[in-house]
Every structure is written in C-alpha cells, then in structure tokens.
Protein backbone atom coordinates (compact mmCIF):
# COMPACT_ATOMS: atom_id res chain seq x y z
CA UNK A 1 -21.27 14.86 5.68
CA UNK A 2 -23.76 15.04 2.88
CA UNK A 3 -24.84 11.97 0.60
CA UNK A 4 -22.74 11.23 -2.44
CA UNK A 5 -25.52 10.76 -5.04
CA UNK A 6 -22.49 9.31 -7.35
CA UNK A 7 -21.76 6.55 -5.32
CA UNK A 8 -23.87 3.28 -5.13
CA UNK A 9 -25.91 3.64 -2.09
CA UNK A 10 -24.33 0.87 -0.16
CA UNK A 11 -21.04 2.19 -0.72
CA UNK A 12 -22.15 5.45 0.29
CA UNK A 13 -23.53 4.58 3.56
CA UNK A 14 -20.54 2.73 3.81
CA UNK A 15 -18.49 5.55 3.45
CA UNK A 16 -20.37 7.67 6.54
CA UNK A 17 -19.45 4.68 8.97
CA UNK A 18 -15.91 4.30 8.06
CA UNK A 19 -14.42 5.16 10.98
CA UNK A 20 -14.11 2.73 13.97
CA UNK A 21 -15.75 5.07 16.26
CA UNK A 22 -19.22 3.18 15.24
CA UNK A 23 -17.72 0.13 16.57
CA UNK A 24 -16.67 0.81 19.76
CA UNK A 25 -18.89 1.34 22.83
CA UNK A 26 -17.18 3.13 25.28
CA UNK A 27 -17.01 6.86 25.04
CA UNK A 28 -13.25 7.42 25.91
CA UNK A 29 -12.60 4.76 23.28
CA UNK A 30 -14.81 5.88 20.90
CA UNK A 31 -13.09 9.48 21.23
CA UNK A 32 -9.65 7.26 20.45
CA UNK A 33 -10.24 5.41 17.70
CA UNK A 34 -11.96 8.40 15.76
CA UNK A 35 -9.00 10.42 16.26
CA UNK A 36 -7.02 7.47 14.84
CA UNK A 37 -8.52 6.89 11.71
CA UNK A 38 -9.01 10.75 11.46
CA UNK A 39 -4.98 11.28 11.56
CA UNK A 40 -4.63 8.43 9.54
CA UNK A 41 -6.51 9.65 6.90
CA UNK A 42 -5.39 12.81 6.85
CA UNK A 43 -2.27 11.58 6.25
CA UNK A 44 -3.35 9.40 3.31
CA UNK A 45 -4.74 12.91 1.69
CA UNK A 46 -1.62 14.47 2.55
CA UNK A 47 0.58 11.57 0.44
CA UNK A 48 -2.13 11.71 -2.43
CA UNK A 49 -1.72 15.56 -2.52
CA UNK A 50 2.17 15.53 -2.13
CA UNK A 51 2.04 13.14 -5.01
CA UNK A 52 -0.31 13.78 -7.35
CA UNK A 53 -1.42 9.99 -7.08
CA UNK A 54 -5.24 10.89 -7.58
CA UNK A 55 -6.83 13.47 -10.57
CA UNK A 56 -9.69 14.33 -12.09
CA UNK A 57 -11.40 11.15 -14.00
CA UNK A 58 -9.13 8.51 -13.02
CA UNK A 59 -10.17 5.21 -12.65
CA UNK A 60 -7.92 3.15 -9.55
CA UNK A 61 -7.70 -0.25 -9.21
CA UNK A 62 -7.67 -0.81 -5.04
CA UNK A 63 -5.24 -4.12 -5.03
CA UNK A 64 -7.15 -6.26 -2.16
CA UNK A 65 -4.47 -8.97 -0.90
CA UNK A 66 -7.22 -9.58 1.92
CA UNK A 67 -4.55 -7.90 4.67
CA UNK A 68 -4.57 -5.36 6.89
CA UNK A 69 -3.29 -2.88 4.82
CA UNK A 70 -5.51 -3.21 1.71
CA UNK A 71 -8.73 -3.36 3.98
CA UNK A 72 -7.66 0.19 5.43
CA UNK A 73 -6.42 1.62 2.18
CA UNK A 74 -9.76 0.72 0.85
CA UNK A 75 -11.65 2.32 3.41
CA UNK A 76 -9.11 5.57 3.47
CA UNK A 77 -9.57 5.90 -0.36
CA UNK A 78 -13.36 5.70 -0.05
CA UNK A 79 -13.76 7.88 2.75
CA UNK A 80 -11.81 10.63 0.82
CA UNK A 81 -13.62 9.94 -2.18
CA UNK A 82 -16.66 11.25 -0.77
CA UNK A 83 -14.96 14.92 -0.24
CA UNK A 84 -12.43 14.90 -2.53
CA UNK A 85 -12.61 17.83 -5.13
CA UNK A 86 -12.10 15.47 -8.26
CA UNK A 87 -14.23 12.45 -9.20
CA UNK A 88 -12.33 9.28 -9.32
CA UNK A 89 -13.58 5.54 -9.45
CA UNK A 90 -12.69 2.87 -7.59
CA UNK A 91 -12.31 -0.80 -8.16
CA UNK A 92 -11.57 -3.42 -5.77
CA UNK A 93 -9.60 -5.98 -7.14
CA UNK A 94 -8.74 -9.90 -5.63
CA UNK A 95 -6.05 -11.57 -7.22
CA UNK A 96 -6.89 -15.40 -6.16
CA UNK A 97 -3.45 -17.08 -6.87
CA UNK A 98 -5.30 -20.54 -6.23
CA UNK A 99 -2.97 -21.55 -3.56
CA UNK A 100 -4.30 -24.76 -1.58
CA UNK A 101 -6.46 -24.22 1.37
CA UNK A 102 -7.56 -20.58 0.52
CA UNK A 103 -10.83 -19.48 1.51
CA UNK A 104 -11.73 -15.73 0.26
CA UNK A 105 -15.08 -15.93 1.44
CA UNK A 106 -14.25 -13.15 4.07
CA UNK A 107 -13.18 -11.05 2.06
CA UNK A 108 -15.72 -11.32 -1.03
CA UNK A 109 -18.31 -11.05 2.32
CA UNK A 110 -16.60 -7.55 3.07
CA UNK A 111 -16.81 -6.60 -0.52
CA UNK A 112 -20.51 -6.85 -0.44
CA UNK A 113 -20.40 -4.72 2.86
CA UNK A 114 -18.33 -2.37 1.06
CA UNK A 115 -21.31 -1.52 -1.72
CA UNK A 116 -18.39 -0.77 -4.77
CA UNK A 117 -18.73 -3.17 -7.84
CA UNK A 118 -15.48 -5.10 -7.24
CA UNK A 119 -13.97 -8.26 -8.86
CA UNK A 120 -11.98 -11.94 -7.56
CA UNK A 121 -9.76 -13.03 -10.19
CA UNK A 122 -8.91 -16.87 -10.80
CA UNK A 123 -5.27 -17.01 -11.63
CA UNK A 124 -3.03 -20.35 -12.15
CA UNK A 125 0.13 -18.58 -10.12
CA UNK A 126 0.32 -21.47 -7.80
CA UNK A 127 0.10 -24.23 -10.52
CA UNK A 128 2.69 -21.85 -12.40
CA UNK A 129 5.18 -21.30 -9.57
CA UNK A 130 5.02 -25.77 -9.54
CA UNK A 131 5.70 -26.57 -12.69
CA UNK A 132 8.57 -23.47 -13.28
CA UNK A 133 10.58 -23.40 -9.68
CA UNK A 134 13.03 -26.34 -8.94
CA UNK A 135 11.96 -28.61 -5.83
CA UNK A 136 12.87 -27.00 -2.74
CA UNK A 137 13.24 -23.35 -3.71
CA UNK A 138 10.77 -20.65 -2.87
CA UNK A 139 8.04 -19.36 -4.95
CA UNK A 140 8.31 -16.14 -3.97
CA UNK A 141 10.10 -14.51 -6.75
CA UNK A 142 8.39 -15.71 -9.63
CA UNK A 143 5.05 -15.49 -7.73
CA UNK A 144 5.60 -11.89 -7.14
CA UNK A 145 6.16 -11.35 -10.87
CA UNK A 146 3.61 -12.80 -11.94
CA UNK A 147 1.16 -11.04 -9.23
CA UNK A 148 2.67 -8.28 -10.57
CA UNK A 149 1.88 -9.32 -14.62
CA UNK A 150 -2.14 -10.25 -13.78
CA UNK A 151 -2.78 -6.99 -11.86
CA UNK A 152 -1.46 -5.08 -14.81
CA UNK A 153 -3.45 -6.79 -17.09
CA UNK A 154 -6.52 -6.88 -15.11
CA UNK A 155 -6.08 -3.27 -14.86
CA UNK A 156 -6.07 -2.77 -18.72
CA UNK A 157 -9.12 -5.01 -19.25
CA UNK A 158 -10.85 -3.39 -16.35
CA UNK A 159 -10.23 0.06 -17.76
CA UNK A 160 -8.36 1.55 -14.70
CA UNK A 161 -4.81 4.12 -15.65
CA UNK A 162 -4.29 3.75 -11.64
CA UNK A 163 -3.49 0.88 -9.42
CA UNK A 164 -3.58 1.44 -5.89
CA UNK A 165 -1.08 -0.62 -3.27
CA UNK A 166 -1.46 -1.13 0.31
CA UNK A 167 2.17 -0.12 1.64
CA UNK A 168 3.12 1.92 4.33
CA UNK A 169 6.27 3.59 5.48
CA UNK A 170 7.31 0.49 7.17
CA UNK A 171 7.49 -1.41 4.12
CA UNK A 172 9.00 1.85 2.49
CA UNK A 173 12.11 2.11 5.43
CA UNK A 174 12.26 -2.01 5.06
CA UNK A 175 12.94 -2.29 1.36
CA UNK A 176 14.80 1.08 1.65
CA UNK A 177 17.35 -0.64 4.20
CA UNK A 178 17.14 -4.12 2.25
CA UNK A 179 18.62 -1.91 -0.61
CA UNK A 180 21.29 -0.72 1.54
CA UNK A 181 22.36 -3.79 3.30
CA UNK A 182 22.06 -6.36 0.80
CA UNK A 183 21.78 -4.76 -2.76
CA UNK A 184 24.55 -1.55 -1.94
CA UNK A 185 22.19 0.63 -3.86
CA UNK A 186 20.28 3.97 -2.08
CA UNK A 187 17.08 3.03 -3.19
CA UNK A 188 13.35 2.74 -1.39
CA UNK A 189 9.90 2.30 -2.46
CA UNK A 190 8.45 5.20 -4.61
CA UNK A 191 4.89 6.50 -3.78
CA UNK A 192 4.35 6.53 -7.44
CA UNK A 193 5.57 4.51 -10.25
CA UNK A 194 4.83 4.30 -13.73
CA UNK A 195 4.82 0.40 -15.03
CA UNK A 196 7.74 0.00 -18.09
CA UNK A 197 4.92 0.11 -20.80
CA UNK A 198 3.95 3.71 -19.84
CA UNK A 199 0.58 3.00 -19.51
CA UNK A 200 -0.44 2.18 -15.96
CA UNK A 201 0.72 4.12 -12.80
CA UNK A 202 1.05 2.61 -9.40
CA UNK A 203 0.41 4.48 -6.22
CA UNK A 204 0.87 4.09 -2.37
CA UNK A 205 -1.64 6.12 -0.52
CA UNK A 206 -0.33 4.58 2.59
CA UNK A 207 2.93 5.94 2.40
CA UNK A 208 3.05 8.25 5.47
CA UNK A 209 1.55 6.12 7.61
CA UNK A 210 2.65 3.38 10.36
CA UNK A 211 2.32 -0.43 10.54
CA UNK A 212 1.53 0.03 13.79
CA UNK A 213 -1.06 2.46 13.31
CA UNK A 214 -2.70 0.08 10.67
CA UNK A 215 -2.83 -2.73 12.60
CA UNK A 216 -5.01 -0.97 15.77
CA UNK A 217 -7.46 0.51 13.23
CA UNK A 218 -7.62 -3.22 11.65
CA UNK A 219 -8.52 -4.46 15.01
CA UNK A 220 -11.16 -1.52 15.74
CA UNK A 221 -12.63 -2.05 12.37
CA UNK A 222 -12.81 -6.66 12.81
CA UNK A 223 -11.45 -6.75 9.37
CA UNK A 224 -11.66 -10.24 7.96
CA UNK A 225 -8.09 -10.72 7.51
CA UNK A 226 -7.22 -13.90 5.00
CA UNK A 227 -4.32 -16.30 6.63
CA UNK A 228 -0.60 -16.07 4.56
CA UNK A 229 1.56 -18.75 4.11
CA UNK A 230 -0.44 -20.92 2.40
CA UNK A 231 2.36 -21.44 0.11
CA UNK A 232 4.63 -23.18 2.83
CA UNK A 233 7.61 -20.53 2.70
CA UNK A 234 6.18 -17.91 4.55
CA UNK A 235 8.07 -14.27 4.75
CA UNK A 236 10.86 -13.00 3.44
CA UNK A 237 13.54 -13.80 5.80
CA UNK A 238 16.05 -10.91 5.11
CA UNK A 239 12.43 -8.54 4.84
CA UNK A 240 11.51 -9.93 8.38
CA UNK A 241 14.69 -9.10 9.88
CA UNK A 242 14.35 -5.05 8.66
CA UNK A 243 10.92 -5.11 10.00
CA UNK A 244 12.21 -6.42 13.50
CA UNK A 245 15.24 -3.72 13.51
CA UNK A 246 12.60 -0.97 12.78
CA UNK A 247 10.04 -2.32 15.40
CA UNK A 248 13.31 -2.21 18.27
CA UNK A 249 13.80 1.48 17.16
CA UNK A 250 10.24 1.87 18.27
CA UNK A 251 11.22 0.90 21.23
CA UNK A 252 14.40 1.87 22.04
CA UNK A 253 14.41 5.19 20.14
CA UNK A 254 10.45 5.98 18.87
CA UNK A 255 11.38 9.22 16.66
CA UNK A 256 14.20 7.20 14.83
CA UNK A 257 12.02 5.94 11.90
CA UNK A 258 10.36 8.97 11.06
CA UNK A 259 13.82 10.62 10.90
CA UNK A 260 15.12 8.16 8.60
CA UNK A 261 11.66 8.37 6.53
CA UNK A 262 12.44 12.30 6.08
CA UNK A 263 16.01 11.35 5.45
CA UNK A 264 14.34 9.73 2.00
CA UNK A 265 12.35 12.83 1.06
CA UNK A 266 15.05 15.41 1.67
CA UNK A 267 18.38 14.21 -0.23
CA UNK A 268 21.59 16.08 -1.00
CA UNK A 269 23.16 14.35 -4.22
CA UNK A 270 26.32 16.81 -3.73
CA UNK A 271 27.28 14.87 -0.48
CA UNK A 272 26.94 11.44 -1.75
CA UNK A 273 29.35 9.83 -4.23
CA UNK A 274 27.00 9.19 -8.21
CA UNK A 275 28.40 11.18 -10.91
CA UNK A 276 24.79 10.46 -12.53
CA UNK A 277 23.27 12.21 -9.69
CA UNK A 278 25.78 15.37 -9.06
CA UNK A 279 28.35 17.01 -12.00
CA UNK A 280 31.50 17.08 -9.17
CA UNK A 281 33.89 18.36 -11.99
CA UNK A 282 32.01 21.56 -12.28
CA UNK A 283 32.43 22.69 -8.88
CA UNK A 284 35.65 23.77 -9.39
CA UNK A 285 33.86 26.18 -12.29
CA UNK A 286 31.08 27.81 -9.49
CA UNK A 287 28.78 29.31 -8.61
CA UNK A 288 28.50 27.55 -5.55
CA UNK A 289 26.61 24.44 -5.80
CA UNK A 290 24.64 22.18 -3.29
C-alpha cells in the first residue's frame, strides 16, 4: 500500500505495520494472525459502511479507555483511513478520571508509537463521584455520566462532530439482554447515536466484531493494557453475568450469538406487542401488512 502523504509520517508508517503479522515469527502464525486482523477489519469497514458512521470531512474523536478494545479500534480506524475513499481525521482522546494509583504512562507511550496528535485529559470524576455518592454505594453510575459529559465537551472544544467507542457485539448482545431481563424493554446498543443536543454523533466501529476476536489480536499486537478497578467496585455485576451466559453459548452452542445478533438487525414490529411500533387496528382495513 502506497504512502499517505496526509498523514504525519509516524502515523503513516504506523499504519503499514498494523497488523500483527509483523510481530510474530513463525510463518504458520504469521499467516494466522494476518488473516485475523484482516477479517476483523473488514468487518469494521463493513459496520462503518452499513452505517454511515464515517463521511467526507469528519473529524472523530477515537475514545482511548487504555483497553483492549480502544487500542484495536484505534488501529482498525487508522488502517482504513489510509484507503478509505473520504478524508477523515482522527483524534485520540484519554479521559484521566484521576482515580488513585493510575499510571497512563503506557498508554501516552503507545500514543507516541501511534504518530496521530492525540490528547490526556485531567478530569476531577473521582474527587466528584466522593464528595456526591453516599458511603458505601458504587460510583459507577454517576462516573459513567460524567465520562459521558467530559467526552462531549472535549469533543466540542477539540472540534470533532464524531466520537468513536470501542464496543463490540458482545457488549451489544450484553446490554441488549440486560434490557430484557432486568429493564423489560427490547432495546440494545445502537451503532450510531446522536447525543440529545444534536450536535455530536457517537459511533461503534466495532460492532460486528467478537470479544473474543479482540482479545487474541490484543495479545498479538502486546498492547499496553491499563489495569480497571482502581475504583474498588469493579464490574457490573448483573453486566458480568450476561457476558458469562454469552461466553457458555460459545461453548455449548458457538452459532447462538451471532443468531441472536441478526435477530437485532432483522425485526418484525407486526409480531411483537407496541402500538408505537405497529398500527394493529388497521389490519383489519388491509392490504396485508407485515
């Protein structure tokens, strides 16, 4: 693949060696892990083009948590950038919540690798989250919100319409069954959203593709993953428990996720039971309605 003059050089070189087959040594594994990243970003194209996430001029804000799935989506995004028929810009953006203990010297280190002009923002959310939440409840609500609140903002003074998140369709079939079990609302995790104050628009690139998938390519590519739980309350119980269900299918029945993934792109409102969704009065009237 050519040089992309409109990249800075570091990213661009970057960019060639994305894919893990220039860190492995052995030639059958080499073949393996190419393939990997190959399918997995073909699938990441796929989303984007399904979607519309990614036009002509846009500026994206990559949302680096410093896991797995931000690393990759970063790399994906990059890599496509280089062949993509529109110009876009990218942005790496940290979010450092100032919990105790947190080092993100790995991941600033990986930034430089990375060649793209990126930024680490110093947010109070931890000094926040111990002044407003009672003694012995978790952060985790307000924390997320106010995540939430500084990447919007950063995005507007950074200059970025786009924000780009690092979930997959694990994280897509875990809230979508969260919604089902807990909240009794049909409702998943959209691959794009547009923010209340219609001016921001959130995409998931890494929609289509597996945890599982994620995590080998994160071990092929030695990504400096940064430690959770630094807050003390680690993950979401109820979240956990979805993510060990889906990881049993895998399993017990492999194609059973996928299915239920497909089940959320091809819906019939006419054999469900919302009046918002479906007009069942009228099909008494016809034509023939489905």
């Amino acid at each position: 693949m050519k040089n992309d003059d409109s990249l800075p050089r570091t990213a661009d070189e970057y960019g060639r060696h994305v894919s893990p087959y220039f860190n492995v040594e052995d030639r059958e594994a080499k073949y393996r892990a190419d393939k990997l990243f190959k399918r997995l970003r073909r699938k990441v194209g796929h989303a984007i083009g399904d979607y519309g996430m990614v036009e002509e001029g846009d500026r994206v804000m990559i949302c680096m948590s410093g896991g797995k799935d931000s690393y990759a989506l970063l790399d994906f995004l990059l890599s496509l950038r280089r062949s993509a028929p529109v110009r876009f810009d990218l942005v790496p953006v940290h979010i450092d919540s100032g919990f105790p203990g947190a080092d993100e010297s790995p991941l600033e280190e990986h930034l430089k690798k990375v060649g793209l002009p990126y930024h680490i923002i110093k947010v109070p959310i931890y000094s926040l989250c111990e002044q407003k939440v009672d003694k012995g409840k978790p952060f985790c609500p307000l924390c997320s919100r106010l995540r939430r609140g500084y990447l919007y903002r950063t995005a507007r003074e950074l200059h970025c319409n786009k924000l780009a998140l690092g979930h997959h369709k694990d994280d897509a079939l875990c809230t979508f069954f969260l919604n089902l079990f807990y909240g009794g609302i049909i409702k998943a995790m959209p691959p794009v959203l547009r923010n209340d104050e219609n001016d921001l628009t959130v995409i998931r690139p890494l929609i289509y593709c597996r945890e599982r998938d994620i995590k080998t390519l994160s071990e092929l590519r030695g990504y400096p993953i940064l430690p959770k739980g630094l807050c003390g309350w680690g993950e979401d119980q109820q979240r956990a428990a979805m993510a060990k269900m889906i990881r049993q299918w895998d399993r017990e029945c492999p194609k059973r996720p996928d299915i239920v993934f497909h089940a959320l792109k091809d819906v019939v409102p006419s054999h469900l039971l919302d009046k918002k969704l479906f007009d069942f009065s009228a099909i008494t009237k016809g034509p023939k309605v489905k």
